[in-house]
N, C-alpha and C. Protein backbone atom coordinates (compact mmCIF):
# COMPACT_ATOMS: atom_id res chain seq x y z
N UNK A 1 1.03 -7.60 -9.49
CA UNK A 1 0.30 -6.59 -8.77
C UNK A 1 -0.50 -5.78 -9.77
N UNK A 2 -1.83 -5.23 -9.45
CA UNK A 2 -2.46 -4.55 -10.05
C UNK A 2 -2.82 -3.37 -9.81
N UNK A 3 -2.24 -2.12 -10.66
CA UNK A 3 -2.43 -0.87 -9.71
C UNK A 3 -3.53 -0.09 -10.57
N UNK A 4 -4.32 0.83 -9.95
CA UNK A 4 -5.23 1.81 -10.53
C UNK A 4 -4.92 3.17 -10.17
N UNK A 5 -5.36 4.10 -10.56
CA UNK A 5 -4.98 5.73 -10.01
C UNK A 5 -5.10 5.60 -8.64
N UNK A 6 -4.09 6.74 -7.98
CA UNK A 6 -4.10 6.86 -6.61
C UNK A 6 -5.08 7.73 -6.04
N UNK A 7 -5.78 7.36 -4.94
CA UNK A 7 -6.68 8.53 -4.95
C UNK A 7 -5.99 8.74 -3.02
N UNK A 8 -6.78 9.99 -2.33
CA UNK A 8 -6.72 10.38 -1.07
C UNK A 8 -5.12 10.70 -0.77
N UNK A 9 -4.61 10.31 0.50
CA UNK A 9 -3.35 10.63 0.64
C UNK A 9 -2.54 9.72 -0.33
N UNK A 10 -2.83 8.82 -0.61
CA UNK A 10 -1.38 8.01 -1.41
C UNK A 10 -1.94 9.10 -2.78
N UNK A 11 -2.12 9.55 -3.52
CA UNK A 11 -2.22 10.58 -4.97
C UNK A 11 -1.11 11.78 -4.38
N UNK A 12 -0.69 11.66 -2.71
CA UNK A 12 0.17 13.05 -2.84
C UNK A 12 1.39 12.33 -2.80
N UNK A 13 1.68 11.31 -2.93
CA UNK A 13 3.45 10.57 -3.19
C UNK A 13 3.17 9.74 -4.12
N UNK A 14 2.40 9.43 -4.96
CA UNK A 14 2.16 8.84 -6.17
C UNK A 14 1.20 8.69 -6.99
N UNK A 15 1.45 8.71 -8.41
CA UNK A 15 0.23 8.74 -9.02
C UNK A 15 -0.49 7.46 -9.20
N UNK A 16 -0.16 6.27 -9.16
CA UNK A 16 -0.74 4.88 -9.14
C UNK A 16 -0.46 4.65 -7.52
N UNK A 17 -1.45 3.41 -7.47
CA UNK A 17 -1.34 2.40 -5.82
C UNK A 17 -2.04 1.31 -6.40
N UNK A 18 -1.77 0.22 -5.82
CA UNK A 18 -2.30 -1.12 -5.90
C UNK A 18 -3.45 -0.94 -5.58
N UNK A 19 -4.38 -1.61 -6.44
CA UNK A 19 -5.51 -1.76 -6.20
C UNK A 19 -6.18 -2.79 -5.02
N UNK A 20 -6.62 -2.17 -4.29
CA UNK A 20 -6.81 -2.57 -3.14
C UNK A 20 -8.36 -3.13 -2.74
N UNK A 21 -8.44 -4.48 -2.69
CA UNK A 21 -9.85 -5.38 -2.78
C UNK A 21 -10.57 -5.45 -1.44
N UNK A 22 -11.66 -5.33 -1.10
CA UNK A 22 -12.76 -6.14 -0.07
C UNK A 22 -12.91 -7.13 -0.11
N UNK A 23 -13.24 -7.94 0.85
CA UNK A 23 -13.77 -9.30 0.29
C UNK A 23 -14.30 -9.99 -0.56
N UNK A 24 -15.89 -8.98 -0.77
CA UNK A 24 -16.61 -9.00 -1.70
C UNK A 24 -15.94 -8.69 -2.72
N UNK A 25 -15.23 -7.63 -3.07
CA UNK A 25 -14.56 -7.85 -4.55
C UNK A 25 -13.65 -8.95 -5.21
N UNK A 26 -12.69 -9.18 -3.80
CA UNK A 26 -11.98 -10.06 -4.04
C UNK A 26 -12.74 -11.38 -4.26
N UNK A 27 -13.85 -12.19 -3.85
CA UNK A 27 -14.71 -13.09 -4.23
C UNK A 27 -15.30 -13.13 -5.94
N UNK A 28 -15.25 -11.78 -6.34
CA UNK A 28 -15.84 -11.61 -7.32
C UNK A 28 -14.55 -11.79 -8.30
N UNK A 29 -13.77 -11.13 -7.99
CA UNK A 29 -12.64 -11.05 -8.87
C UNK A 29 -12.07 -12.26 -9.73
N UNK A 30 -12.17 -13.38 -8.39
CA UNK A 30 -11.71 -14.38 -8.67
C UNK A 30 -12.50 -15.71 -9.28
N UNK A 31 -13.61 -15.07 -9.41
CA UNK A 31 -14.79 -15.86 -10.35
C UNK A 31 -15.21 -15.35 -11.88
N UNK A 32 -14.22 -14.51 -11.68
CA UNK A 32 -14.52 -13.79 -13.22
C UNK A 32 -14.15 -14.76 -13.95
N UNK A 33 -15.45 -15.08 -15.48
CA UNK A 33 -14.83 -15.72 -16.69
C UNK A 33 -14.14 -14.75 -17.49
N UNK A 34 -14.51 -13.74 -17.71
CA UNK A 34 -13.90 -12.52 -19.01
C UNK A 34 -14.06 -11.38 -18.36
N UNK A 35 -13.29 -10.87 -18.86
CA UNK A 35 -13.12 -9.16 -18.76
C UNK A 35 -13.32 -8.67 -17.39
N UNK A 36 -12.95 -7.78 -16.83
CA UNK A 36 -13.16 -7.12 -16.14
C UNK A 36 -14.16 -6.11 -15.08
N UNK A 37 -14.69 -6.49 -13.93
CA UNK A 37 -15.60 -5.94 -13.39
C UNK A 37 -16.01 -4.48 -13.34
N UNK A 38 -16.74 -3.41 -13.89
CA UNK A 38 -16.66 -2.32 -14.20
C UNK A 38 -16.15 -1.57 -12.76
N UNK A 39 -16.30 -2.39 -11.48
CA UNK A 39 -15.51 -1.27 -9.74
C UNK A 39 -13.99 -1.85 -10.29
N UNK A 40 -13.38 -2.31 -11.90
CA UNK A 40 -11.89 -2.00 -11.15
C UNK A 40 -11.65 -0.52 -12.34
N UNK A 41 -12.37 -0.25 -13.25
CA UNK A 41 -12.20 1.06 -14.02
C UNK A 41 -13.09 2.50 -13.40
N UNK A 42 -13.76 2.03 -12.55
CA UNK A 42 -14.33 3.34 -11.93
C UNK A 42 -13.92 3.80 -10.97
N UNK A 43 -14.29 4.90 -10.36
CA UNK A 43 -13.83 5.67 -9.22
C UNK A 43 -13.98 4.75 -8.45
N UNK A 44 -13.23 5.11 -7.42
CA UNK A 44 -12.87 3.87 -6.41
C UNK A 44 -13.29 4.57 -5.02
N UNK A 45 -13.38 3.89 -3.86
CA UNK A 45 -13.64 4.75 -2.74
C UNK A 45 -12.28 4.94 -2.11
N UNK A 46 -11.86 6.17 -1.73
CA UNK A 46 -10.70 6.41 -1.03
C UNK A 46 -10.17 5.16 0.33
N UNK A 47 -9.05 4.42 -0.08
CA UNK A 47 -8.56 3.89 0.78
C UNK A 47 -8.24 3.95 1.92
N UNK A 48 -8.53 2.69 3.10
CA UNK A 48 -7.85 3.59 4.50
C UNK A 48 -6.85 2.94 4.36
N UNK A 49 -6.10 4.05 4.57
CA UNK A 49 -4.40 3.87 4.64
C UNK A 49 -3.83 4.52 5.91
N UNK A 50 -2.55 4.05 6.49
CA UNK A 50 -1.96 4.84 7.61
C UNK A 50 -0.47 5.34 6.84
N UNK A 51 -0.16 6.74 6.74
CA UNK A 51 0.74 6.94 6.27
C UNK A 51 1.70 6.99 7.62
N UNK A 52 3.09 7.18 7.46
CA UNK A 52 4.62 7.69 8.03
C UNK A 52 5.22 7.31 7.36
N UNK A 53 6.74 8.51 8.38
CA UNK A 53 8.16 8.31 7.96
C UNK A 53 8.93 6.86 7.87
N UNK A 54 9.62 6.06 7.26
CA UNK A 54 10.15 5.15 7.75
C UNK A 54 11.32 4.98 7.37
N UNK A 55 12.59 4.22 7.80
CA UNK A 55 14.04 4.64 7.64
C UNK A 55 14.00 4.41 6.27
N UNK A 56 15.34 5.24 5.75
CA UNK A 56 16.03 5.67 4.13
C UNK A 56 16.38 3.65 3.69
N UNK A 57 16.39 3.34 5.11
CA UNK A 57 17.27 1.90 4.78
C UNK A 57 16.19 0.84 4.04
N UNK A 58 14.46 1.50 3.58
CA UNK A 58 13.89 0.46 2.62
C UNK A 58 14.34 0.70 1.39
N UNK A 59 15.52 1.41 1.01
CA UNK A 59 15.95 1.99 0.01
C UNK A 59 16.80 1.00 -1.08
N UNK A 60 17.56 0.00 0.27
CA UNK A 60 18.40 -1.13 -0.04
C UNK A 60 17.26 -2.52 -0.38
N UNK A 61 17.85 -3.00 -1.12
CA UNK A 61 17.33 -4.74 -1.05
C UNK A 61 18.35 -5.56 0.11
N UNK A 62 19.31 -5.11 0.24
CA UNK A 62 19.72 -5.39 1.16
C UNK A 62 19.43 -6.09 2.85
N UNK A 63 18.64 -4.76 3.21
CA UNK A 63 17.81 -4.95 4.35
C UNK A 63 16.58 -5.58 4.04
N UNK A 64 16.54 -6.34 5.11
CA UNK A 64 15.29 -7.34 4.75
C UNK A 64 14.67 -7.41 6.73
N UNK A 65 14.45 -6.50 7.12
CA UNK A 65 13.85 -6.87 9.06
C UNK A 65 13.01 -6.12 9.24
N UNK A 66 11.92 -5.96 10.44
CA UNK A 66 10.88 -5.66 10.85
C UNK A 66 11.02 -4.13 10.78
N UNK A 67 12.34 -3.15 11.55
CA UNK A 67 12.53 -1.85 11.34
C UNK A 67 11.94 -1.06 10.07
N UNK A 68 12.08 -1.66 8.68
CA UNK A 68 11.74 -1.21 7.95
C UNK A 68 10.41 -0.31 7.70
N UNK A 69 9.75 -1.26 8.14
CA UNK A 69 8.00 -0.79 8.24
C UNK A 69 7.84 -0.45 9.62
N UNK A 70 8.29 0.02 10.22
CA UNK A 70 8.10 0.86 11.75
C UNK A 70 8.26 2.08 11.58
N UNK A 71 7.29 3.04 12.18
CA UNK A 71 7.48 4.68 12.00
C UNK A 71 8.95 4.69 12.17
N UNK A 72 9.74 5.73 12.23
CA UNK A 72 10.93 6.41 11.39
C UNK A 72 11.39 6.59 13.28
N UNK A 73 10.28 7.30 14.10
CA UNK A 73 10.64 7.44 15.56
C UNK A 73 10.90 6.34 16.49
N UNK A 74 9.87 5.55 16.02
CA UNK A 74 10.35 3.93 17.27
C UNK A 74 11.47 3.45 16.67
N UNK A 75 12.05 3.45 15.31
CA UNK A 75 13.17 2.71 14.96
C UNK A 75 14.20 3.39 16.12
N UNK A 76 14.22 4.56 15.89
CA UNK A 76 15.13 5.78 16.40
C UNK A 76 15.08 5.09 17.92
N UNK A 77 14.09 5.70 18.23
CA UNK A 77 13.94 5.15 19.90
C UNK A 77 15.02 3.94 19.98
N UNK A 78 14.22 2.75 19.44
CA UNK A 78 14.87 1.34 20.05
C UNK A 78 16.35 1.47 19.49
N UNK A 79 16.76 1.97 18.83
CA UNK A 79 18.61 2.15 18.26
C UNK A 79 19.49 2.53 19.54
N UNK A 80 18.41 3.91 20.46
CA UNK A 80 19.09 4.36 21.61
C UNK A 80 19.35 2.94 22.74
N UNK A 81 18.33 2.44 22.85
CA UNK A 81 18.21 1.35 23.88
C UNK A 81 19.64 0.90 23.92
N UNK A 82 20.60 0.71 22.76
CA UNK A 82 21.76 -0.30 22.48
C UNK A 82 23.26 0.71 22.26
């Protein structure tokens, strides 16, 4: 994985994030002979990202199921169902 500074909401829970490609970059990226394209050392455009809560339980390697990455409330919800 390749991370660069965090910018927008992910810079307020971390200082790095994966660097995150377009098509077009990703096309480019992967035709590179040498060095590095100067958009992966420059300012970057703020990512769209969707932040939430999600259960303490991505905490384990343990758990490995879909709950993980579900807001923190539908987990909750569907737990009542049972």
């Amino acid at each position: 994985m390749v991370t660069t500074q965090a910018q927008g909401k992910l810079a307020t829970i971390h200082h790095r994030m994966p660097l995150l490609l377009d098509a077009d970059e990703t096309e480019e990226w992967l035709e590179l002979d040498a060095g590095l394209p100067a958009w992966v050392t420059s300012t970057r455009r703020e990512p769209e990202v969707e932040m939430y809560a999600v259960s303490p339980r991505v905490n384990s390697v343990r758990n490995n199921d879909p709950d993980l990455v579900r807001p923190i409330d539908a987990v909750e919800d569907q737990q009542r169902l049972f």
